[in-house]
N, C-alpha and C. Protein backbone atom coordinates (compact mmCIF):
# COMPACT_ATOMS: atom_id res chain seq x y z
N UNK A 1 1.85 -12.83 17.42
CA UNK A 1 1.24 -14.14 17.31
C UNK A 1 -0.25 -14.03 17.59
N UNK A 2 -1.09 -15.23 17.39
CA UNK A 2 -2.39 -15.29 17.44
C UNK A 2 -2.97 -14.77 18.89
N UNK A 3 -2.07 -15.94 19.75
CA UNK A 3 -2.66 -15.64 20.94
C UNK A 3 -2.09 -14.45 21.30
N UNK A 4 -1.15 -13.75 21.22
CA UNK A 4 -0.89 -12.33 22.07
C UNK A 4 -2.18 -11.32 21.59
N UNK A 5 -2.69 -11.23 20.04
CA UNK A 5 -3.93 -10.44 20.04
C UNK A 5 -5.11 -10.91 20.92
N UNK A 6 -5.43 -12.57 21.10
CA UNK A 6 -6.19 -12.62 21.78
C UNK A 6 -5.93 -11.90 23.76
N UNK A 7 -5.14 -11.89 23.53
CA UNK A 7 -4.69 -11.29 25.39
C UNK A 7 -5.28 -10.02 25.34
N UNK A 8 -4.42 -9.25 24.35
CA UNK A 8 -4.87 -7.60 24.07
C UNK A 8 -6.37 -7.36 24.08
N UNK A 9 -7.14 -8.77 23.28
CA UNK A 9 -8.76 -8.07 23.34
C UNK A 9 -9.05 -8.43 24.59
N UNK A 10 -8.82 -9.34 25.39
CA UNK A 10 -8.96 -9.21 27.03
C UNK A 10 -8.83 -8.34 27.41
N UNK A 11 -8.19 -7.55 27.70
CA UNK A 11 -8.12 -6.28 28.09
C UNK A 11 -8.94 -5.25 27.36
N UNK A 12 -9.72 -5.03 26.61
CA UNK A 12 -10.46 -4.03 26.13
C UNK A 12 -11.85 -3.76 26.95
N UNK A 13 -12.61 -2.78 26.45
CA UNK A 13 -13.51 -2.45 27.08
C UNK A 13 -14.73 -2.77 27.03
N UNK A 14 -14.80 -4.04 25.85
CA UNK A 14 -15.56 -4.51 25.13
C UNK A 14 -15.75 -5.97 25.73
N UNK A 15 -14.55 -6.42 26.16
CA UNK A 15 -14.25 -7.71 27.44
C UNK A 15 -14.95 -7.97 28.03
N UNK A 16 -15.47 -6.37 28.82
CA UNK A 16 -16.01 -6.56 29.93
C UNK A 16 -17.85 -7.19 29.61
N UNK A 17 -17.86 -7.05 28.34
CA UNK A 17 -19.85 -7.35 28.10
C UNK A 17 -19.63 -8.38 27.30
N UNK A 18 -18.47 -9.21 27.21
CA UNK A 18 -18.90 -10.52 26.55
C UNK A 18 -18.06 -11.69 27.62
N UNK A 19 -18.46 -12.80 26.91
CA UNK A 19 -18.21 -14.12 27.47
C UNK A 19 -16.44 -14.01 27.90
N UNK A 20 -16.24 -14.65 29.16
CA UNK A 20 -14.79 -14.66 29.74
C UNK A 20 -13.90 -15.97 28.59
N UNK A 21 -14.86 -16.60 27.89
CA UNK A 21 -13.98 -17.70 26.96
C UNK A 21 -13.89 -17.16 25.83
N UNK A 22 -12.48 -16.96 25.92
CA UNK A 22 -11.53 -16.41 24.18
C UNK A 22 -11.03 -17.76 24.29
N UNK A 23 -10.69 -17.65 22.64
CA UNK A 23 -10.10 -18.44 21.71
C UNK A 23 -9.58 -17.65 20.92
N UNK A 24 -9.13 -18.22 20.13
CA UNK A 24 -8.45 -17.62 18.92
C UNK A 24 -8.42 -18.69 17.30
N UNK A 25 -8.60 -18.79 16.39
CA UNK A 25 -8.35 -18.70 15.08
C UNK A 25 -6.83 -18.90 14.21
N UNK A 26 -6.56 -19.94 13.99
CA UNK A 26 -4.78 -19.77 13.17
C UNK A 26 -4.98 -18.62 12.54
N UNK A 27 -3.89 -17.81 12.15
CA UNK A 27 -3.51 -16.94 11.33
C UNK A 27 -4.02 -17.47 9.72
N UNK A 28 -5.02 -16.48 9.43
CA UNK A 28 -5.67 -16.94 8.17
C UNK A 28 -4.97 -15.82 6.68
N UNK A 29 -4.01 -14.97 7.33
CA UNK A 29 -3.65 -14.63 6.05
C UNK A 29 -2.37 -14.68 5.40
N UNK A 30 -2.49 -14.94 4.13
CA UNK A 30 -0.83 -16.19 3.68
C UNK A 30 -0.49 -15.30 2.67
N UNK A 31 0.93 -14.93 2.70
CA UNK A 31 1.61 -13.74 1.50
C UNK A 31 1.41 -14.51 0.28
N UNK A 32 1.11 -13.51 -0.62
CA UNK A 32 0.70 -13.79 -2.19
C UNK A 32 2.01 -13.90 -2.70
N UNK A 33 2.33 -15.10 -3.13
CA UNK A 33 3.40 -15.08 -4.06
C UNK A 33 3.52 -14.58 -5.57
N UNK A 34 4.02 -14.29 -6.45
CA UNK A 34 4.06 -14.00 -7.60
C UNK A 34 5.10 -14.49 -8.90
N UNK A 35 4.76 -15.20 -9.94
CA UNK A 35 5.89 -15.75 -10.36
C UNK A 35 6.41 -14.32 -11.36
N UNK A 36 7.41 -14.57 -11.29
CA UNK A 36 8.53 -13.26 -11.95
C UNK A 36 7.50 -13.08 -13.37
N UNK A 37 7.21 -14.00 -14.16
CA UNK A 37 6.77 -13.72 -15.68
C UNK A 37 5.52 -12.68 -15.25
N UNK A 38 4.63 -12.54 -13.88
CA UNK A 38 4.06 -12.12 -13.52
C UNK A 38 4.12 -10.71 -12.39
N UNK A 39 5.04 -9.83 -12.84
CA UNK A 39 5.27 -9.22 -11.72
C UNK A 39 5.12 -7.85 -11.82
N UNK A 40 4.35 -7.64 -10.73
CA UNK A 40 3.65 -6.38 -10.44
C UNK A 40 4.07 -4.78 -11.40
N UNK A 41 5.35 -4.79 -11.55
CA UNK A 41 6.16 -3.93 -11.38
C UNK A 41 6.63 -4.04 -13.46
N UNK A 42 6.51 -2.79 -13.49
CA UNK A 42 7.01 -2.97 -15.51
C UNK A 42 8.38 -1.61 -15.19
N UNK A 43 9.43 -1.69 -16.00
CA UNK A 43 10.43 -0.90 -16.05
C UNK A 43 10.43 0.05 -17.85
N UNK A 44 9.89 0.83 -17.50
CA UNK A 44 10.09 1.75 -18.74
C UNK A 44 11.73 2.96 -18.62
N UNK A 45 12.62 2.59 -19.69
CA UNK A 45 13.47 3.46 -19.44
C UNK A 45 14.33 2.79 -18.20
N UNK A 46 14.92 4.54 -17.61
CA UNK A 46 14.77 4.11 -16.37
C UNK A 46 14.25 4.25 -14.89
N UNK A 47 12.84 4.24 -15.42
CA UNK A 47 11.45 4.53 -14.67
C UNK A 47 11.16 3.26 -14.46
N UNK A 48 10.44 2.53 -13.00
CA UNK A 48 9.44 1.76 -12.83
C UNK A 48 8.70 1.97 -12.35
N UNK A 49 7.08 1.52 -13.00
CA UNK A 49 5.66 1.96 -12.66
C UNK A 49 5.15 0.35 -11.89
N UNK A 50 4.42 0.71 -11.38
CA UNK A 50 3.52 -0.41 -10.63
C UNK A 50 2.47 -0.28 -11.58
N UNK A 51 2.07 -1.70 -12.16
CA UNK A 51 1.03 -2.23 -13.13
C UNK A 51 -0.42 -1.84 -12.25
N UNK A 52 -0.95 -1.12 -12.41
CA UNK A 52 -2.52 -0.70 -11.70
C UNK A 52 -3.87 -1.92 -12.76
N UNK A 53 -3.27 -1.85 -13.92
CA UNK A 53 -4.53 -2.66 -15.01
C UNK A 53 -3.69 -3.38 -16.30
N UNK A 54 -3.87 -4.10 -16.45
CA UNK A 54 -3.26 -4.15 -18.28
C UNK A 54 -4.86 -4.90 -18.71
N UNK A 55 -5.05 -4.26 -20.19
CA UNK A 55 -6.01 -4.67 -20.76
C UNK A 55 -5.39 -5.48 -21.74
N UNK A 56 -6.00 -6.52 -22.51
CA UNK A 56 -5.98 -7.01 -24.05
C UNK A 56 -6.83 -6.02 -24.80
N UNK A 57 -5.93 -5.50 -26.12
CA UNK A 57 -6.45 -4.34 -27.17
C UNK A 57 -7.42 -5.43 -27.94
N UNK A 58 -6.17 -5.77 -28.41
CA UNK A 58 -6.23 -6.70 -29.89
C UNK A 58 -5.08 -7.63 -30.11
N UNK A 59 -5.25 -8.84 -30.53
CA UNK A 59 -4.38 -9.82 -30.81
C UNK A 59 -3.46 -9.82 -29.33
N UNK A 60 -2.12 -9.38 -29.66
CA UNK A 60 -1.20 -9.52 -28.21
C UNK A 60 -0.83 -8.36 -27.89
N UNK A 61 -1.35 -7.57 -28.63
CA UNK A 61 -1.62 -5.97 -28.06
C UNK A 61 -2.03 -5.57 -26.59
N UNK A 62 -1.72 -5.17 -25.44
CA UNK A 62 -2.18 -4.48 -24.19
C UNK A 62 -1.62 -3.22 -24.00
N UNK A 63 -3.09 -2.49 -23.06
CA UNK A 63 -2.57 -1.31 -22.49
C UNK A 63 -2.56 -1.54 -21.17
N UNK A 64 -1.58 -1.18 -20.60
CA UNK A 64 -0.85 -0.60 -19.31
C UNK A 64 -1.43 0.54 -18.49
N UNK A 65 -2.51 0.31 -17.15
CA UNK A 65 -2.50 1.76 -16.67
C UNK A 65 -1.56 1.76 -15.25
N UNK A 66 -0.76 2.49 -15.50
CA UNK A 66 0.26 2.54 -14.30
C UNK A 66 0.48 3.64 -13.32
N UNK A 67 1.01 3.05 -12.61
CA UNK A 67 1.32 3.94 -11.04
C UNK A 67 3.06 4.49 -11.21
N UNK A 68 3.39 5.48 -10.74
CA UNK A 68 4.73 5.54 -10.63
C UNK A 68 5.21 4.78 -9.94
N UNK A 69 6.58 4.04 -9.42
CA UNK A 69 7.33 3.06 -8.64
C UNK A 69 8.10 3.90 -8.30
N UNK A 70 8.70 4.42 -7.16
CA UNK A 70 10.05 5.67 -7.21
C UNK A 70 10.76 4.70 -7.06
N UNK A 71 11.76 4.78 -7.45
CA UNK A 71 13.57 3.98 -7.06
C UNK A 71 14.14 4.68 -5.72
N UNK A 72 14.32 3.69 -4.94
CA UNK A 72 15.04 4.42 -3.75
C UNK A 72 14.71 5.39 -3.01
N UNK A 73 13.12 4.89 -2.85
CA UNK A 73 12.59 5.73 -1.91
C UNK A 73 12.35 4.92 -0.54
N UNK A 74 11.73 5.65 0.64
CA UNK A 74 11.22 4.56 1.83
C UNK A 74 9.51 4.50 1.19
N UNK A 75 8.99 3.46 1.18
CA UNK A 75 7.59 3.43 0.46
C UNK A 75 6.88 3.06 1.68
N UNK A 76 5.80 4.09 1.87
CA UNK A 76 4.05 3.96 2.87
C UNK A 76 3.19 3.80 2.11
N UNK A 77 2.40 2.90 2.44
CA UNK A 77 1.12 2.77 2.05
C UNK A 77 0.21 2.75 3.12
N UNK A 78 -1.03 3.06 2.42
CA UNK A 78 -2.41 2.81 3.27
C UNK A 78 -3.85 2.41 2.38
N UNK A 79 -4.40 2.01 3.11
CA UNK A 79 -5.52 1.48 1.81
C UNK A 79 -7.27 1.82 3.28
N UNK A 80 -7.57 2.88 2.05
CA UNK A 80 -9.16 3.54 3.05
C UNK A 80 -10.20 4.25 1.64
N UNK A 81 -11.35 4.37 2.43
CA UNK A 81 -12.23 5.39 2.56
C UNK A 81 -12.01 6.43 1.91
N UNK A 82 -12.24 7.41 0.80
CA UNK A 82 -11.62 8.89 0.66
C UNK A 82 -12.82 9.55 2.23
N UNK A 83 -12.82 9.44 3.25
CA UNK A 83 -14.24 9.97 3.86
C UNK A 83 -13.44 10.60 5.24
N UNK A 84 -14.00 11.53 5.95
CA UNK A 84 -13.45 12.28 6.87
C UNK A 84 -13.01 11.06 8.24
N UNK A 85 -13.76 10.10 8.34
CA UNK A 85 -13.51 9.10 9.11
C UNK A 85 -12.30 8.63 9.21
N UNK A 86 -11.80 8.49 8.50
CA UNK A 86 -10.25 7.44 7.73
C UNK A 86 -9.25 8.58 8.02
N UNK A 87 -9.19 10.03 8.47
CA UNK A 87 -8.34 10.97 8.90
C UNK A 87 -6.86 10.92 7.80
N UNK A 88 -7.23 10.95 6.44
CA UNK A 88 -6.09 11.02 5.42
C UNK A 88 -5.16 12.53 5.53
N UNK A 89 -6.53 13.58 5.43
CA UNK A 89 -5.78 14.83 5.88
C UNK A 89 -4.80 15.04 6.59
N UNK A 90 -5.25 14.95 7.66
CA UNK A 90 -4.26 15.09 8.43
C UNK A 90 -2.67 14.09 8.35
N UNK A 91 -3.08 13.11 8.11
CA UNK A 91 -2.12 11.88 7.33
C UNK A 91 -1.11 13.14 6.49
N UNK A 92 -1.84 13.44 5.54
CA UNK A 92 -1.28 14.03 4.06
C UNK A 92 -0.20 14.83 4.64
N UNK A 93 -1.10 16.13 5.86
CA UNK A 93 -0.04 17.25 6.38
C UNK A 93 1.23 16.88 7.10
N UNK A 94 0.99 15.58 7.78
CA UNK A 94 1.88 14.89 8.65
C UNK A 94 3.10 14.62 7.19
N UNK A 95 2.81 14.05 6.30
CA UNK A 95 3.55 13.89 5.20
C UNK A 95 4.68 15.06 4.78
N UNK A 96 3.31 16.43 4.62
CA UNK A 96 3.98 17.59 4.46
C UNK A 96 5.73 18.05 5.00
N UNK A 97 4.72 18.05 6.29
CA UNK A 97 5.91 18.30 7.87
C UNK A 97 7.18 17.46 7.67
N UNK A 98 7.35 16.41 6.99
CA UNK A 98 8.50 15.85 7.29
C UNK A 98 9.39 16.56 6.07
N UNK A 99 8.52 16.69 5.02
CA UNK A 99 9.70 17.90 3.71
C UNK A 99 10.70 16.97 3.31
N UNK A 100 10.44 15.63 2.99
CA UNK A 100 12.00 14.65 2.48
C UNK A 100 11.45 13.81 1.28
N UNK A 101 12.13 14.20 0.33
CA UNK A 101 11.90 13.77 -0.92
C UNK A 101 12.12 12.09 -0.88
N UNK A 102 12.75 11.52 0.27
CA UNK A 102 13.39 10.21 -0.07
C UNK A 102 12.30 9.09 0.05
N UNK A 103 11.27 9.91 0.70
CA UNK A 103 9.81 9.20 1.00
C UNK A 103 8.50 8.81 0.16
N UNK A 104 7.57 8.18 0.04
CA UNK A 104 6.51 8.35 -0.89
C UNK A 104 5.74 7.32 -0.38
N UNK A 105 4.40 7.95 -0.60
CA UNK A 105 3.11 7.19 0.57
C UNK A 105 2.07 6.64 -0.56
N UNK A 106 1.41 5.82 -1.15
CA UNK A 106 0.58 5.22 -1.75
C UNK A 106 -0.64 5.33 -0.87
N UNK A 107 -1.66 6.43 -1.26
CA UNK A 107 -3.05 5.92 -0.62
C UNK A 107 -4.05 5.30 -1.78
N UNK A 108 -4.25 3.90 -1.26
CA UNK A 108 -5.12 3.03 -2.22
C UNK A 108 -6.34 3.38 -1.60
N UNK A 109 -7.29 3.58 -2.71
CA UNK A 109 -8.78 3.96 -2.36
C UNK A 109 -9.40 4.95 -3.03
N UNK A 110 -10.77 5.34 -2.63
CA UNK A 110 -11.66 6.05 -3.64
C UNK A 110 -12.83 6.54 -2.75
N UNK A 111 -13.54 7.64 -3.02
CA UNK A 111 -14.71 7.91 -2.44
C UNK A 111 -14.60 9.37 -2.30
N UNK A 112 -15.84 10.21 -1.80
CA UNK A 112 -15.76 11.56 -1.72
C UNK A 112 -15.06 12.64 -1.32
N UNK A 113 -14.16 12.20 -0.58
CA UNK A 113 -12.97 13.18 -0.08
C UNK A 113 -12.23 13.51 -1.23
N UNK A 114 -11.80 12.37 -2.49
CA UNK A 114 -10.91 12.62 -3.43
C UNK A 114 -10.36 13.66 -3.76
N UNK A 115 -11.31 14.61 -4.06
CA UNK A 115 -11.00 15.83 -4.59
C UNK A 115 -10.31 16.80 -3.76
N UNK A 116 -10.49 16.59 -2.53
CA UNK A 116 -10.00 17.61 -1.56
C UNK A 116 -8.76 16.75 -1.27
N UNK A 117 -8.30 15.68 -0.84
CA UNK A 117 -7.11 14.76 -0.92
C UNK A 117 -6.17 15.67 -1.50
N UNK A 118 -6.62 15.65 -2.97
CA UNK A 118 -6.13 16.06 -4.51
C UNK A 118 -5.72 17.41 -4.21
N UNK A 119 -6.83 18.66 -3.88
CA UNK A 119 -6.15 19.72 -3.33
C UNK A 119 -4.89 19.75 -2.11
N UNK A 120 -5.15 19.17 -1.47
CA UNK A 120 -4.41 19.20 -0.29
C UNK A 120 -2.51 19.18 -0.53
N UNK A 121 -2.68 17.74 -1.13
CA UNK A 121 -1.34 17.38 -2.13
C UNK A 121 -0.68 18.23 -2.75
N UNK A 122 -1.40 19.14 -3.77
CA UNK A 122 -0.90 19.87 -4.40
C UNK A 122 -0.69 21.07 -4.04
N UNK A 123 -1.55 21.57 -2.76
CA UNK A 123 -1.33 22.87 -1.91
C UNK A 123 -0.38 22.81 -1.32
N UNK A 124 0.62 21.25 -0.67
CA UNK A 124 1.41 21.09 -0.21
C UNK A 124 2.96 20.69 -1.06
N UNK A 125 2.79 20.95 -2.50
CA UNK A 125 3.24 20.60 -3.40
C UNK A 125 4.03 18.71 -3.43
N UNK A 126 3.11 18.08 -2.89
CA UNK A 126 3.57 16.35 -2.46
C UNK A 126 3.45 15.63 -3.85
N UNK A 127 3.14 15.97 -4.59
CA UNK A 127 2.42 15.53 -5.80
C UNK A 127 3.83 14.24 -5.72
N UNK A 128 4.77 14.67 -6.16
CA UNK A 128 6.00 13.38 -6.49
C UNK A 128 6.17 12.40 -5.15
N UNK A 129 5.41 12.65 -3.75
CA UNK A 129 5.89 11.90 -2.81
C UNK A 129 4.35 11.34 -1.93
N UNK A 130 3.09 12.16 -2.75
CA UNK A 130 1.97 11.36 -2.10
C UNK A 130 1.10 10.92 -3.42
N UNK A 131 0.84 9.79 -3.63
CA UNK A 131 0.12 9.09 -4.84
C UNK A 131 -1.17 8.27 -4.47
N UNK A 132 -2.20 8.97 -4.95
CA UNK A 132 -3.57 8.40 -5.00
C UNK A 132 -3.59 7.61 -5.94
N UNK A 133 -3.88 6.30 -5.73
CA UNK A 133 -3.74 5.14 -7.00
C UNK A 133 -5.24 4.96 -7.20
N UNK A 134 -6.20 5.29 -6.60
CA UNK A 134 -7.94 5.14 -6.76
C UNK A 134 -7.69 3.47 -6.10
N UNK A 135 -8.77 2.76 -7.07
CA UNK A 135 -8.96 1.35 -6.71
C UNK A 135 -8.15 0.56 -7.18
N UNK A 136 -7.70 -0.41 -6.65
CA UNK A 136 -6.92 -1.23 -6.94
C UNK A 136 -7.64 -2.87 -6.56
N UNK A 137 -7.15 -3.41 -8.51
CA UNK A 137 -8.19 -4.77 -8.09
C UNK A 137 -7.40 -5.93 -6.90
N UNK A 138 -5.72 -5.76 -7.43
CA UNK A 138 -5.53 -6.00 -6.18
C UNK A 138 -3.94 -5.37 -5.51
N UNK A 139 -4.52 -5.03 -4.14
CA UNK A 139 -3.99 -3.54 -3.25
C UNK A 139 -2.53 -4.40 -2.81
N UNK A 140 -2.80 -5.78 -2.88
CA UNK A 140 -2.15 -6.02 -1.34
C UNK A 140 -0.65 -6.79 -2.54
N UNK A 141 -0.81 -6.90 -3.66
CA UNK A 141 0.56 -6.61 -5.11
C UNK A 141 0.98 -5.18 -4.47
N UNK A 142 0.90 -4.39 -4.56
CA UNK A 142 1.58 -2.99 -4.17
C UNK A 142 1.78 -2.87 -2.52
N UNK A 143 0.84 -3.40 -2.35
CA UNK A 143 1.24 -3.34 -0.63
C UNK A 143 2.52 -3.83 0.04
N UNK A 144 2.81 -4.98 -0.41
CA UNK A 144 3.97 -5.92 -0.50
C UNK A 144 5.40 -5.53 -0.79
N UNK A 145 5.41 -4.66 -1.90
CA UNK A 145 6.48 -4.11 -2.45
C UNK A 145 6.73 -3.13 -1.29
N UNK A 146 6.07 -2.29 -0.42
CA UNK A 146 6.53 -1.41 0.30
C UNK A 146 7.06 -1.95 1.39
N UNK A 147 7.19 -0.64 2.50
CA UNK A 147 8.12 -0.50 3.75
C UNK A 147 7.45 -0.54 5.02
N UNK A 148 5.83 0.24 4.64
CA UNK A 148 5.65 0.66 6.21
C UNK A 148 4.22 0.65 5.51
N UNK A 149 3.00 0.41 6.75
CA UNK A 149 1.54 0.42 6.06
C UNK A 149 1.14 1.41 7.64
N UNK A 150 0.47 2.37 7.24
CA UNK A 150 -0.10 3.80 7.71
C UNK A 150 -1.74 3.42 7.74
N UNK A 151 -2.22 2.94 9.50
CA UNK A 151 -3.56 3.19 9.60
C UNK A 151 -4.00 4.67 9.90
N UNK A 152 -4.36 5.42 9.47
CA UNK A 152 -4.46 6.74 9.84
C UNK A 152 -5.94 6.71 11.22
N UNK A 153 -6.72 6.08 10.50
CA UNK A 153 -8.21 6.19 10.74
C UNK A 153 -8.54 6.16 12.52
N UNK A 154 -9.31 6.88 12.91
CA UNK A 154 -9.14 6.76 15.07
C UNK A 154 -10.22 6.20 15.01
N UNK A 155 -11.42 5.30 13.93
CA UNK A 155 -12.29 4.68 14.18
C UNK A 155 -12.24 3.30 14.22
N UNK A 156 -11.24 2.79 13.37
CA UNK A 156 -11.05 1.78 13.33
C UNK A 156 -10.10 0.63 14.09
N UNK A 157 -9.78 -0.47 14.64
CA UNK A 157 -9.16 -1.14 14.85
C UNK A 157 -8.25 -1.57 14.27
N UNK A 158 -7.48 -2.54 14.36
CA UNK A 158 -6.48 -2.97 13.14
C UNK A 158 -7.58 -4.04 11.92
N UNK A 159 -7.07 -3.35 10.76
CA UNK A 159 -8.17 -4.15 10.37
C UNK A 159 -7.24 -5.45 9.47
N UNK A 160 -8.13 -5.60 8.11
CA UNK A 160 -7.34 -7.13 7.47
C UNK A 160 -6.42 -6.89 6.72
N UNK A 161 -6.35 -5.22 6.44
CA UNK A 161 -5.37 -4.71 5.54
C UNK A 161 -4.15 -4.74 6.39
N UNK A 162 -4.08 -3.94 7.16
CA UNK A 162 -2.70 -3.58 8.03
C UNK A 162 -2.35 -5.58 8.79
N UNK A 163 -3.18 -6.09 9.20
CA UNK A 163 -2.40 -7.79 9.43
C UNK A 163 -2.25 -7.94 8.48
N UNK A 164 -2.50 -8.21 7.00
CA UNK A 164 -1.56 -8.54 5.93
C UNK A 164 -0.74 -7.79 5.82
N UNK A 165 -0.03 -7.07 5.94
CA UNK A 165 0.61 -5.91 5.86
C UNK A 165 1.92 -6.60 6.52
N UNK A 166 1.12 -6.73 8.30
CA UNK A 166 2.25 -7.30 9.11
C UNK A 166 2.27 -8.71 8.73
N UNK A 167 1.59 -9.50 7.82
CA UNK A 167 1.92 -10.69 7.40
C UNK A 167 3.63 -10.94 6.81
N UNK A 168 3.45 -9.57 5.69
CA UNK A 168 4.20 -9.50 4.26
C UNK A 168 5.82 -8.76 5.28
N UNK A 169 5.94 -8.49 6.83
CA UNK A 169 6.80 -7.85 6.90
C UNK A 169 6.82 -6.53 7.12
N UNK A 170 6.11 -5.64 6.94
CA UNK A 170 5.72 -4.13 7.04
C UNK A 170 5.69 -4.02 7.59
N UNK A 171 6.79 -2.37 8.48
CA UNK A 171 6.71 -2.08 9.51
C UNK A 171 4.97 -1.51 9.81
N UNK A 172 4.01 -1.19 10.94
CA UNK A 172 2.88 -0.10 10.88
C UNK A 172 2.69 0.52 11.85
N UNK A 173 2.06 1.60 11.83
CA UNK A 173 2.27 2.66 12.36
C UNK A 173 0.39 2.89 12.34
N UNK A 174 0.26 3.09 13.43
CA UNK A 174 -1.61 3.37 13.87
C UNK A 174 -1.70 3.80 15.44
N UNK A 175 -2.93 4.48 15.31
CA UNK A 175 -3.30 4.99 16.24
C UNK A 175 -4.67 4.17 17.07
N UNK A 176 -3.88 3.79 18.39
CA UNK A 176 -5.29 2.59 19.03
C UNK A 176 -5.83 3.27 19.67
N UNK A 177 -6.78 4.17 18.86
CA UNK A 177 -8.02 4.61 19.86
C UNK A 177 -9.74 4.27 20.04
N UNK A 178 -9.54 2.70 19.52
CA UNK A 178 -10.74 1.91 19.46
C UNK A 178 -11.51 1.85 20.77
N UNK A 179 -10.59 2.26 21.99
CA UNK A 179 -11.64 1.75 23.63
C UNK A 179 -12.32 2.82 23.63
N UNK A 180 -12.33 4.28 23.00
CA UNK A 180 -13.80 5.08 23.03
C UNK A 180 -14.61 5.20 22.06
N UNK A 181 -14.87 3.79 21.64
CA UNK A 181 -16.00 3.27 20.71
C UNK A 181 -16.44 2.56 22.11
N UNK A 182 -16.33 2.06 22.96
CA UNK A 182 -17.32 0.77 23.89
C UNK A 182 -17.64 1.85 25.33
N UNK A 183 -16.78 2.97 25.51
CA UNK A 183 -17.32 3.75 27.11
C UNK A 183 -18.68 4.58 26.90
């Protein structure tokens, strides 16, 4: 709830150099609904991809750029930075280590790490169970569909991604090591 985060930032280390009056803010983020004629998800075969773009060609012509969907997998996501900050690497190897096909992690995002991401994956042969989707216009359609949302990053706090996340139901999984940003 609202107020239990406000308690938690009481207690931080950051508490101590501002004003003793908290408040708090209603919960400002509301799950995106979707009507079925509209839905994220296209079934080719018996494959489903997550819709990443559809363009208009011509007339009622569109192209489709899509994501794989696995069937019957446990689905993670995370949405960052490709940048050493956001700690994906290590994310990726943690992925490695578990060796279970029944899994598959969506990292939404883009930036200079990419390429090494990209190695990493494939050095670890994850390719079918870790998926770089780049940018996504919108993350939080795929976010929704999953199981569990993965803050990797030790710089950050919880940010607006992972509370929508826990808006939509998602279990998450992060590391709170924000109090040695304020000592």
């Amino acid at each position: 709830s609202d107020s239990f985060l406000m308690e938690q930032n009481k207690k931080s280390q950051l508490a101590k150099h501002v004003s003793d009056k908290y408040t708090y803010l209603p919960n400002i983020f509301f799950p995106i609904t979707e009507q079925k004629e509209n839905s994220p998800t296209i079934k080719i075969g018996d494959n489903v991809f997550f819709i990443k773009h559809m363009q208009k060609t011509s007339g009622k012509e569109k192209d489709f750029y899509l994501i794989p969907f696995p069937a019957n997998k446990k689905l993670f996501v995370t949405v960052a930075n490709f940048t050493p900050e956001e700690n994906l690497i290590p994310m990726i190897r943690a992925f490695g280590k578990l060796n279970n096909p029944d899994i598959c992690l969506y990292i939404i995002g883009n930036g200079p790490q990419k390429q090494r991401l990209t190695k990493e994956i494939k050095k670890l042969k994850l390719e079918h169970n870790i998926i770089l989707t780049g940018s996504l216009d919108h993350p939080l359609s795929l976010m929704r569909l999953c199981d569990c949302f993965i803050l990797p990053s030790k710089i950050h706090g919880l940010t607006a991604y992972a509370l929508q996340a826990r808006s939509y139901g998602l279990s998450l999984i992060y590391e709170n090591n924000t109090n040695d940003l304020y000592k």
